[in-house]
Protein backbone atom coordinates (compact mmCIF):
# COMPACT_ATOMS: atom_id res chain seq x y z
CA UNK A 1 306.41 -8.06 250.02
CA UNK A 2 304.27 -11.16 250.88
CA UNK A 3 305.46 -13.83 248.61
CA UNK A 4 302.62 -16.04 249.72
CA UNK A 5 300.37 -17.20 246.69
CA UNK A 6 296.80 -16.34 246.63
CA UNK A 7 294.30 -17.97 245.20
CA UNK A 8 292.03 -17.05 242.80
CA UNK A 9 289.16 -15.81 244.66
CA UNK A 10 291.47 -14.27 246.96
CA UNK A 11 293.29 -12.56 244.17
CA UNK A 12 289.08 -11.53 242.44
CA UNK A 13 288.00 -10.46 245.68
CA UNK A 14 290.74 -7.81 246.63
CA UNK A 15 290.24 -6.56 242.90
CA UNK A 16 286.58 -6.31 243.42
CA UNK A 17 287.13 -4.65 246.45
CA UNK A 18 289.01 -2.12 244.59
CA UNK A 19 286.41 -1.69 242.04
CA UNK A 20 284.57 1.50 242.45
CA UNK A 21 281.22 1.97 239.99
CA UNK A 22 281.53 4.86 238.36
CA UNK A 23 278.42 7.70 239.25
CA UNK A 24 278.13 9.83 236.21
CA UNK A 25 275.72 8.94 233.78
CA UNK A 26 274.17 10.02 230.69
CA UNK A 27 270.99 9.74 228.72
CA UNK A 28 271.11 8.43 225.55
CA UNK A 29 268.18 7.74 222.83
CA UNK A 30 267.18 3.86 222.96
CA UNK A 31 268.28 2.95 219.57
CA UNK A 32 271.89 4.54 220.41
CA UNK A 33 272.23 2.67 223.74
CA UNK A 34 273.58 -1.00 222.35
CA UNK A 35 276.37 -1.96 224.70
CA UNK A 36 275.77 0.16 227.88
CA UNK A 37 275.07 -0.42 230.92
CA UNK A 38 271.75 0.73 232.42
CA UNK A 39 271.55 3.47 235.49
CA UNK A 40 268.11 3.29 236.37
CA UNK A 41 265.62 0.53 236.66
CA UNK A 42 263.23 0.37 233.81
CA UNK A 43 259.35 -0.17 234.70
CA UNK A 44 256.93 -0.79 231.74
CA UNK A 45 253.93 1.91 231.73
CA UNK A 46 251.62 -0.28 229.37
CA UNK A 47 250.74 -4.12 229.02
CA UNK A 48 252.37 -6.18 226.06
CA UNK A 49 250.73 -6.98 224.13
CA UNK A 50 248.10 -3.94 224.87
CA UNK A 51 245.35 -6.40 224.02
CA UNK A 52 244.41 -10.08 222.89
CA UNK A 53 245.57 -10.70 219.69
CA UNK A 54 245.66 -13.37 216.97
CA UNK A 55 249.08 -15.39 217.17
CA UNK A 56 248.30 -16.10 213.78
CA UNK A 57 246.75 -15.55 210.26
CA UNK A 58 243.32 -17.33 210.20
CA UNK A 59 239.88 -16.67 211.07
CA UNK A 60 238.67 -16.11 214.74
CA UNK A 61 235.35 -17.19 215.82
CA UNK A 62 233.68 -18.36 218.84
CA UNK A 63 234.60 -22.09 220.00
CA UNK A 64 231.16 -22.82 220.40
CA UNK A 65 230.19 -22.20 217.25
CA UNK A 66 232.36 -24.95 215.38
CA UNK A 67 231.11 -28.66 217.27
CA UNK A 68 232.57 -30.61 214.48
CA UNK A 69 234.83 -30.29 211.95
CA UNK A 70 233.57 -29.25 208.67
CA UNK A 71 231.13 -26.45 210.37
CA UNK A 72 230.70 -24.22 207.68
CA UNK A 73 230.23 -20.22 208.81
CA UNK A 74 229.99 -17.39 207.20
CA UNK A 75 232.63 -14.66 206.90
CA UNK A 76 230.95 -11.20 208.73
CA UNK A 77 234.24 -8.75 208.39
CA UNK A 78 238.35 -9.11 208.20
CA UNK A 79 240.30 -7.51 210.60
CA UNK A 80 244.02 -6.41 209.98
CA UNK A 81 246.69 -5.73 212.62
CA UNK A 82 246.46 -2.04 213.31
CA UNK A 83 242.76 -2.07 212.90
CA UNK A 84 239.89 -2.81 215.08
CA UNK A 85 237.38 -5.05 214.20
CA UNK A 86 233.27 -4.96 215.48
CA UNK A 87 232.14 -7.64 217.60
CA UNK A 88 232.03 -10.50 216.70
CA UNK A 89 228.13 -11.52 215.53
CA UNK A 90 227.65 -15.22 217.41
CA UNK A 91 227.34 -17.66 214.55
CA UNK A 92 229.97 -16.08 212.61
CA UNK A 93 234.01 -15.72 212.03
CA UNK A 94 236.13 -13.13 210.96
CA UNK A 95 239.29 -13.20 208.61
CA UNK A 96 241.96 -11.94 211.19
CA UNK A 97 245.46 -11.44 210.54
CA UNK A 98 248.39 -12.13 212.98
CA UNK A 99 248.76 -9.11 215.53
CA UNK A 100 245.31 -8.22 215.24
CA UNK A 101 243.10 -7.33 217.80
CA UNK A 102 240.67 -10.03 218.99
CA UNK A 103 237.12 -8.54 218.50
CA UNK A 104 234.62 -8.49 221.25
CA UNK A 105 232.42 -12.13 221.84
CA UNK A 106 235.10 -14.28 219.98
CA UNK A 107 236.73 -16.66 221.93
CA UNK A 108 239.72 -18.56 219.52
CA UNK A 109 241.38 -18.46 215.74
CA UNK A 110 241.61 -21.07 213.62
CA UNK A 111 245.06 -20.90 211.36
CA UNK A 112 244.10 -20.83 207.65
CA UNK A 113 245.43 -24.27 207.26
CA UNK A 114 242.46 -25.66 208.96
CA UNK A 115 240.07 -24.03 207.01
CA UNK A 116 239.19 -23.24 203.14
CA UNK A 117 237.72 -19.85 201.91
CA UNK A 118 234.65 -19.80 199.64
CA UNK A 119 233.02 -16.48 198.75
CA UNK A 120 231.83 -15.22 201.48
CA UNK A 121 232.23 -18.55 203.98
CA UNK A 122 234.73 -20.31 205.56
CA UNK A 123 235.01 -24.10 206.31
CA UNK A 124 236.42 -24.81 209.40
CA UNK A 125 238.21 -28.26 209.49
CA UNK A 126 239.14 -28.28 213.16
CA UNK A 127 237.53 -28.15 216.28
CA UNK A 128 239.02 -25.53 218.54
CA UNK A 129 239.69 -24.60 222.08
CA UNK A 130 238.88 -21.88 224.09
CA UNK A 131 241.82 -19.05 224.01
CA UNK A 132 243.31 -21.50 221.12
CA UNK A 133 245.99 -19.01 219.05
CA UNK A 134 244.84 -16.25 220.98
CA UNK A 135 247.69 -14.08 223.05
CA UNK A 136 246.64 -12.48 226.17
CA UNK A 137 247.06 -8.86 226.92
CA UNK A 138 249.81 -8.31 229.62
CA UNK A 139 251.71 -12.22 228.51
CA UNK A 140 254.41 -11.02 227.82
CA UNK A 141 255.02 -7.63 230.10
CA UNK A 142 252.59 -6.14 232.60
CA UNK A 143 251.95 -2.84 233.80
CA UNK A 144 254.00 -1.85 236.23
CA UNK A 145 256.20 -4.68 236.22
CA UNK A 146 260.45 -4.26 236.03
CA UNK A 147 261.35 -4.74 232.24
CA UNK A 148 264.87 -4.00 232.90
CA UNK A 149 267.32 -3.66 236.27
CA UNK A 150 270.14 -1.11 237.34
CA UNK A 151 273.20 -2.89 235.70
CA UNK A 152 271.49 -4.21 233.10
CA UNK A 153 274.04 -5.07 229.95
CA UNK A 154 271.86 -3.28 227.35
CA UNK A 155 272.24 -6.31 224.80
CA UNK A 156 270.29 -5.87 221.41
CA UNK A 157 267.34 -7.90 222.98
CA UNK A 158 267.11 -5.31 225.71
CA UNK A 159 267.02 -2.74 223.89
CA UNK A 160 264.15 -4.36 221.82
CA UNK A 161 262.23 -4.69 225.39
CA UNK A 162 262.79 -1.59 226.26
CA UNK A 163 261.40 -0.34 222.86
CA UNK A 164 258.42 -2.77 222.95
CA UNK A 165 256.82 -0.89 226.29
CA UNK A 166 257.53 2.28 224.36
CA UNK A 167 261.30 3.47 226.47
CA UNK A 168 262.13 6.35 224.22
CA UNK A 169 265.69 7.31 226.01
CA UNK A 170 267.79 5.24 228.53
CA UNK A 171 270.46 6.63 231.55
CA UNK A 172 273.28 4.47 231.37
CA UNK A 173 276.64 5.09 233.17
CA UNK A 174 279.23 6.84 231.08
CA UNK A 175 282.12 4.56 229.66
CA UNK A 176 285.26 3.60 231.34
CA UNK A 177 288.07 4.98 230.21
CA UNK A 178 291.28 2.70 229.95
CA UNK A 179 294.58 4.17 229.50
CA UNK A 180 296.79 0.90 228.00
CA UNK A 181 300.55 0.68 226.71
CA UNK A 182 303.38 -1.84 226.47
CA UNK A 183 306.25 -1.13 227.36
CA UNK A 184 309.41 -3.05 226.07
CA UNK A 185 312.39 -2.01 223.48
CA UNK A 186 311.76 -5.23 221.71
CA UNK A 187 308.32 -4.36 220.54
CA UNK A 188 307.23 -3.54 217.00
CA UNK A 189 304.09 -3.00 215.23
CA UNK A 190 303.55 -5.20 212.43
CA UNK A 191 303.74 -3.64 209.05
CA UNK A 192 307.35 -2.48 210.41
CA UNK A 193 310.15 -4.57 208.93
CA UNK A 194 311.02 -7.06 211.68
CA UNK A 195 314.48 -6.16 213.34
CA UNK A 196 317.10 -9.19 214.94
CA UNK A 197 315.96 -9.74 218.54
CA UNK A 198 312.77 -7.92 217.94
CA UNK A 199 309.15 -8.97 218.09
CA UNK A 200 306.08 -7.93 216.76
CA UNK A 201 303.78 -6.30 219.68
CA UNK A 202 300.39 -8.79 219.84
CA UNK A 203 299.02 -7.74 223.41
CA UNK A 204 298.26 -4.45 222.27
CA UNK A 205 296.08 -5.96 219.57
CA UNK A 206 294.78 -8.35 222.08
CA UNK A 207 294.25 -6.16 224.48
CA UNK A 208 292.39 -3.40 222.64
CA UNK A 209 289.97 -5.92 221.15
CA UNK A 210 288.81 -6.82 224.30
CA UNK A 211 288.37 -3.89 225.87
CA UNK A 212 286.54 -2.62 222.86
CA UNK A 213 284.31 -5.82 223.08
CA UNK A 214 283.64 -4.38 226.53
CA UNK A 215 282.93 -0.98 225.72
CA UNK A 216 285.23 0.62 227.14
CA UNK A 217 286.81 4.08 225.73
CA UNK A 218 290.80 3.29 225.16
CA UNK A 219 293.45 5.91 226.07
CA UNK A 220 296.43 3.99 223.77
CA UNK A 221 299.85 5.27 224.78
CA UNK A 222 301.21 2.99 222.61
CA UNK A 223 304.57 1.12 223.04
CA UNK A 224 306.98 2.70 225.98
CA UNK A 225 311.00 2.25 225.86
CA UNK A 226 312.54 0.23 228.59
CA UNK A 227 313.04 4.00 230.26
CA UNK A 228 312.40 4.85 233.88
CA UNK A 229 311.78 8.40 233.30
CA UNK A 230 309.82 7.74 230.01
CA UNK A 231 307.62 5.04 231.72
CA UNK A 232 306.58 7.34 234.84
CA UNK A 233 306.14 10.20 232.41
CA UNK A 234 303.77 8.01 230.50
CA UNK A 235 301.70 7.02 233.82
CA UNK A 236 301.23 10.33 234.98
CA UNK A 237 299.47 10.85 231.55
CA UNK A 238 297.38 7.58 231.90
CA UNK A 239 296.72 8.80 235.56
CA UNK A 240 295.40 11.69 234.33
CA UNK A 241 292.45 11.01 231.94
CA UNK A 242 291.54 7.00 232.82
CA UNK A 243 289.45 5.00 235.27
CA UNK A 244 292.03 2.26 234.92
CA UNK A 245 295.64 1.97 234.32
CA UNK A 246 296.32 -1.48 231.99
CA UNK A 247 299.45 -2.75 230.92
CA UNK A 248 301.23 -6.34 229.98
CA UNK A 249 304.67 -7.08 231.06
CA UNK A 250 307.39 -5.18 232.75
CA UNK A 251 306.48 -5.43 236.48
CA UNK A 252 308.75 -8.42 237.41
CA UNK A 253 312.64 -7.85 238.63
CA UNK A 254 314.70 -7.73 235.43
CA UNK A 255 316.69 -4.99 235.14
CA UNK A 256 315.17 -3.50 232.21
CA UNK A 257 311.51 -3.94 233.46
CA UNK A 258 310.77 -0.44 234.60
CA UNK A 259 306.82 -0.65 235.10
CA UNK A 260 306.91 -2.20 238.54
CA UNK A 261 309.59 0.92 239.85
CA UNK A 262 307.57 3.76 237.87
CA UNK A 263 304.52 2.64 239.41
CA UNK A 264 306.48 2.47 242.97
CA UNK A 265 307.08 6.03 242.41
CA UNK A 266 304.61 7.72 241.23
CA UNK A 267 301.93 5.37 243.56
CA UNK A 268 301.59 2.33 245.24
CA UNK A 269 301.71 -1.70 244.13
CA UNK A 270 301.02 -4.62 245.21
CA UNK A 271 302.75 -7.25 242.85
CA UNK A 272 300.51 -10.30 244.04
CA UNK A 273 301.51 -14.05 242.86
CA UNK A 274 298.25 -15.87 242.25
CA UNK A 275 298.02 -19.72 242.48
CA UNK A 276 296.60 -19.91 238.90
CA UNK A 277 298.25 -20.97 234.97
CA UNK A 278 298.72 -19.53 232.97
CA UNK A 279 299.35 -16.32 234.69
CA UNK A 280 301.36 -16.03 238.44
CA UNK A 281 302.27 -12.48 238.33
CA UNK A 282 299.71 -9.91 238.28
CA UNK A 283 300.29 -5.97 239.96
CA UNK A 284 297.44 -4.02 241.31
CA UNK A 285 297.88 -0.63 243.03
CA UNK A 286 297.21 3.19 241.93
CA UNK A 287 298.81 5.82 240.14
CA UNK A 288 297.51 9.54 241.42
CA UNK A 289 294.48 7.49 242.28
CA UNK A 290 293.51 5.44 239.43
CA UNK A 291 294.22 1.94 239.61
CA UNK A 292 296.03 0.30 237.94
CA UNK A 293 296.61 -3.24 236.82
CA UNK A 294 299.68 -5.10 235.28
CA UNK A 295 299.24 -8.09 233.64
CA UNK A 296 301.80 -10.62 232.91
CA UNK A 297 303.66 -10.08 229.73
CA UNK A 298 303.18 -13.88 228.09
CA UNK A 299 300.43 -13.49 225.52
CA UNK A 300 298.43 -16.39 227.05
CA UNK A 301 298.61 -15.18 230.22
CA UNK A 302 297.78 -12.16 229.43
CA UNK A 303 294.41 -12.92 227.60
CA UNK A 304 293.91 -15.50 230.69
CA UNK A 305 294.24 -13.16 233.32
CA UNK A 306 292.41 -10.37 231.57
CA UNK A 307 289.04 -12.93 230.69
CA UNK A 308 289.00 -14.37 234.61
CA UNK A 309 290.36 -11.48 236.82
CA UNK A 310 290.26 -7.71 234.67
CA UNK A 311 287.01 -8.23 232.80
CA UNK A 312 284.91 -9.00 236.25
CA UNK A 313 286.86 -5.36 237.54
CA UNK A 314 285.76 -3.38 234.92
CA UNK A 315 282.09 -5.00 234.62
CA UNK A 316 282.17 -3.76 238.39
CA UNK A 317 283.49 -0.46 237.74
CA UNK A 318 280.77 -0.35 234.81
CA UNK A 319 277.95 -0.52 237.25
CA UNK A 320 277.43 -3.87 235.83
CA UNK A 321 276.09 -6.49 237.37
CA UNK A 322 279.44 -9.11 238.03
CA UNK A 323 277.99 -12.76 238.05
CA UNK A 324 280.23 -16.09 237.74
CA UNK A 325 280.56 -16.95 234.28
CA UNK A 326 278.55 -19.80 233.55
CA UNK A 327 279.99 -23.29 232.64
CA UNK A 328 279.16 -26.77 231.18
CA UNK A 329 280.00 -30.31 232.89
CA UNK A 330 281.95 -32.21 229.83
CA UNK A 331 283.13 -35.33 229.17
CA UNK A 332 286.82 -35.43 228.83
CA UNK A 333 288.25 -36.38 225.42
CA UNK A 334 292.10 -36.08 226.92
CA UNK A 335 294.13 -37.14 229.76
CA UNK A 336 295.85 -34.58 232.13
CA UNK A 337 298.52 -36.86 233.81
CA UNK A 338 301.08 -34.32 234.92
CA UNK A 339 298.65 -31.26 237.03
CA UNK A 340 300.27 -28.34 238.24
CA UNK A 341 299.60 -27.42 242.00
CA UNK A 342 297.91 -24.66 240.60
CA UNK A 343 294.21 -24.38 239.81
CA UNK A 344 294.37 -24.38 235.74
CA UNK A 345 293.11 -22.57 232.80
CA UNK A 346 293.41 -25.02 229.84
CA UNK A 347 292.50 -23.89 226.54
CA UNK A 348 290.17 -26.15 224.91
CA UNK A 349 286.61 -27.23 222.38
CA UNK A 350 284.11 -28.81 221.90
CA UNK A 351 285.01 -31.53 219.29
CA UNK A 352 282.52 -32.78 216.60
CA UNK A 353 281.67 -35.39 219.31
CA UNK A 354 280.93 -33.10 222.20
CA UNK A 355 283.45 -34.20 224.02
CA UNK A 356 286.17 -31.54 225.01
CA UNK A 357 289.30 -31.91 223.57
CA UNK A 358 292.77 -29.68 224.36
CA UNK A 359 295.01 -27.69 222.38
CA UNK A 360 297.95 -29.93 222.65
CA UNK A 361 300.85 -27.25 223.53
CA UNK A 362 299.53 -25.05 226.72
CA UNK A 363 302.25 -23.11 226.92
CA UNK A 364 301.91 -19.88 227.74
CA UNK A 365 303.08 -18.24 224.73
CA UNK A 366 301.35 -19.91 222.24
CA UNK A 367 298.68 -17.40 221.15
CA UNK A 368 297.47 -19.71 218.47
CA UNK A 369 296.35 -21.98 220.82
CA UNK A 370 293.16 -18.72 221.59
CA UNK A 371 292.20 -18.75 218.51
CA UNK A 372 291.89 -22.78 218.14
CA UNK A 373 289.91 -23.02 221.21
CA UNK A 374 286.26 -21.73 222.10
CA UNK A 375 287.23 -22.01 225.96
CA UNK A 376 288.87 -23.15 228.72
CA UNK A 377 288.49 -25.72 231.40
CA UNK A 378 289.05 -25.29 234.75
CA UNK A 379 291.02 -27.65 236.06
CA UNK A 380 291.29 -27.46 240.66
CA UNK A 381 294.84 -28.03 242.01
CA UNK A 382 296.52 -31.48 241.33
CA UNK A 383 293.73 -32.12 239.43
CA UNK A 384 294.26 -35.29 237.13
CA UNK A 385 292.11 -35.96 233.72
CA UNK A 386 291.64 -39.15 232.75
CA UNK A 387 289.37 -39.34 229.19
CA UNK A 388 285.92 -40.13 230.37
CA UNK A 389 286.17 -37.62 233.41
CA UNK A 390 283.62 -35.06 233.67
CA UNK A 391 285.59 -31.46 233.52
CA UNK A 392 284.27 -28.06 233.84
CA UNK A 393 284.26 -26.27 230.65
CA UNK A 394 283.95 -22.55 230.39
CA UNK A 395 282.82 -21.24 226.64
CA UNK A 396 284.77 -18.16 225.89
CA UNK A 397 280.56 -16.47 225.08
CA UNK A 398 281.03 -16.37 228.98
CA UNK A 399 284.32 -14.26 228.95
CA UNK A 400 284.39 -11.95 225.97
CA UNK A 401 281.56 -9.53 226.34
C-alpha cells in the first residue's frame, strides 16, 4: 500500500473521479421540489414582469405634464394590480397601485408621498423623470432566456423563479441513497445507561444530520459489533440498496477494527493518508460496486473530512454542480506559533470585532469545539499566524448544505 501522503486536492480529485451522477430522474410538482437538484435546464416562456408596471402606490401621469412642483391635475380613473386601466388622457393622472399595469401614453408615477388627494385632483409636489417608478417588462426575466441550469440546487428562491415564469413541475435527479453505520463494541446510544469503558455513539448523530441537510435518503444500519462476519454481512446489505457506502472509524490496523478487512473481502480499498488535520486516514474503494467511503473515527475529523472531501462527492453524484466553497480574507485575532506540516482545518468565528478568533483546544476529539465555531480557516503547510495576519476563513454556510 502506498504510504505516501496526498494532498488534499489529490485526495478531492481521485474522489471526484469516482463520483458518478446518478441518471434517473423524476418529475416532481414545483412547490414539492425544495432541496433537489434540477435535471433539465429551465427556459422562461414569458417576460417578467409581462408588462410595465408601477413599482409603487401613487399616481402615474405623463412627465410632461408636471413642469413644476405643485402642478395640480385632475384624477381621470384608478387602476389596481390585476386590472387594466384606459389610456392615459394627456393632461391627466391616474391613481395606480403597485403591480399595476402602466396605461397607454403615461410615461412615470409619482409615490403618494409626493402628492396630496383632493376630490377628484391630485397635487403633485415633485417633478418627475421619464420611466421614474416605472418597471420595464422583461427586467427581471426575458423570453427565452435560462431561468435555471442542469444542477441547479433548487433553493427556496429557485423555486420562487421558477414559479414566477409560470414552471408548474420540475425533473430533478432522484436522491442518493446512503447506507451509514458505526461499527465499534464501545458504542451506545444515548438514552442507554452508560456502561464502564463505553461511550455514547455521536457520529451517527453527526453524520445523519448532515446527510439529511444534503438530501440525501439514509439507509441506517445502525451500530455494528467489532465482528468480521457481522461487519461483511452488514456491507453486503449496504451494497445492496445505496449509492454510497459511509462509515466512521474501524479501517485502521487494530486488531478489533474489522471495517478495513470486511471491505478487503467483499471489494476493494484504498486506505489513502491525506496531508490534512484534522483527519489523515480516510478509505475509499467499493463494495459489489458501490463505493464506499470510511472516514476517520475522531468526531472532529470526522465532521472535517465529511464538510471538505464527502460533501463535494455526493454534490457530484447528485448531478450538482461542485464549486469551491467560497471564503473570506480575515484578520487574525490569534497566533498559530507551532503549524503542523499539514495544510490545516482550524475551527474558528467571527468575534464581535470581526476579527477571527480560534477555539482554543483543536484537538480532534473535541466536538464542542463545532458547535462554538461558525467555520474553519485554512491554514497551508507550516503556516504560522501571527494576530494581525490575514487568514482564509471558510463560514460553515459554505459546507453544510
Amino acid at each position: 500500500m502506498n504510504q505516501k501522503m496526498l494532498s488534499f486536492e489529490e485526495a478531492l480529485s481521485r474522489l471526484l473521479a469516482g463520483a458518478v451522477p446518478v441518471a434517473e430522474t423524476e418529475t416532481l410538482n414545483t412547490l414539492d421540489a425544495a432541496g433537489r437538484v434540477l435535471a433539465a435546464v429551465q427556459q422562461s416562456g414569458i417576460d417578467v414582469p409581462p408588462h410595465d408596471n408601477s413599482a409603487m402606490d401613487g399616481y402615474v401621469l405623463r412627465a410632461s405634464d408636471v413642469t413644476a412642483a405643485g402642478c395640480s391635475l385632475p384624477i381621470s380613473q384608478r387602476i389596481a394590480a390585476g386590472s387594466v386601466g384606459a389610456a392615459l388622457m394627456p393632461g391627466t393622472a391616474a391613481r395606480i397601485f403597485t403591480g399595476a399595469p402602466i396605461p397607454a401614453n403615461a410615461d412615470a408615477v409619482v409615490m403618494q408621498e409626493q402628492c396630496v388627494a383632493e376630490g377628484d385632483r391630485v397635487t403633485v409636489n415633485h417633478i418627475p423623470k421619464l420611466g421614474e417608478n416605472i418597471r420595464r417588462r422583461g427586467e427581471d426575466v426575458a423570453a427565452g432566456s435560462v431561468i435555471l441550469p442542469t444542477g441547479s440546487l433548487l433553493v427556496p428562491q429557485a423555486l420562487g423563479l421558477a414559479a414566477s415564469v409560470g414552471i408548474a413541475r420540475l425533473e430533478v435527479f432522484r436522491k442518493i441513497r446512503v447506507a451509514i453505520f458505526s461499527t465499534g463494541d464501545e458504542l451506545m446510544m444515548p438514552g442507554e445507561p452508560l456502561r464502564p469503558g463505553a461511550i455514547y455513539n455521536s457520529n451517527r448523530f453527526v453524520l445523519r444530520g448532515l446527510l439529511q441537510g444534503m438530501g440525501c435518503e439514509l439507509i441506517d444500519l445502525g451500530i455494528v459489533a467489532d465482528d468480521l462476519a457481522q461487519t461483511r454481512e452488514t456491507l453486503r446489505r449496504a451494497a445492496h440498496g445505496a449509492d454510497l457506502i459511509l462509515t466512521s472509524g474501524g479501517v485502521s490496523v487494530g486488531e478489533e477494527d474489522h471495517v478495513k478487512a470486511a471491505v478487503q473481502a467483499e471489494g476493494q480499498l484504498d486506505l489513502w493518508r491525506i496531508a490534512i488535520k484534522p483527519g489523515k486516514p480516510l478509505a475509499f474503494g467499493s463494495v459489489a460496486g458501490t463505493p464506499f467511503i470510511g472516514l476517520p473515527g475522531n468526531p472532529v475529523a470526522s465532521f472535517v473530512t465529511f464538510l471538505m472531501l464527502v460533501r463535494p462527492f455526493l454534490k457530484k453524484r447528485q448531478g450538482a454542480m461542485v464549486n469551491v466553497p467560497r471564503s473570506l480574507a480575515l484578520t487574525a485575532g490569534f497566533d498559530w506559533t507551532r503549524p503542523d506540516k499539514r495544510r490545516e482545518f482550524i475551527r474558528a468565528r467571527i468575534g464581535s470585532d470581526g476579527r477571527a478568533e480560534i477555539y482554543p483546544q483543536q484537538n480532534s476529539g473535541v466536538l464542542s469545539s463545532t458547535v462554538w465555531a461558525d467555520g474553519l480557516i485554512d491554514l497551508a503547510p507550516e503556516q504560522k499566524v501571527a494576530a494581525g495576519d490575514t487568514v482564509r476563513y471558510i463560514p460553515f454556510t459554505e459546507l453544510l448544505y
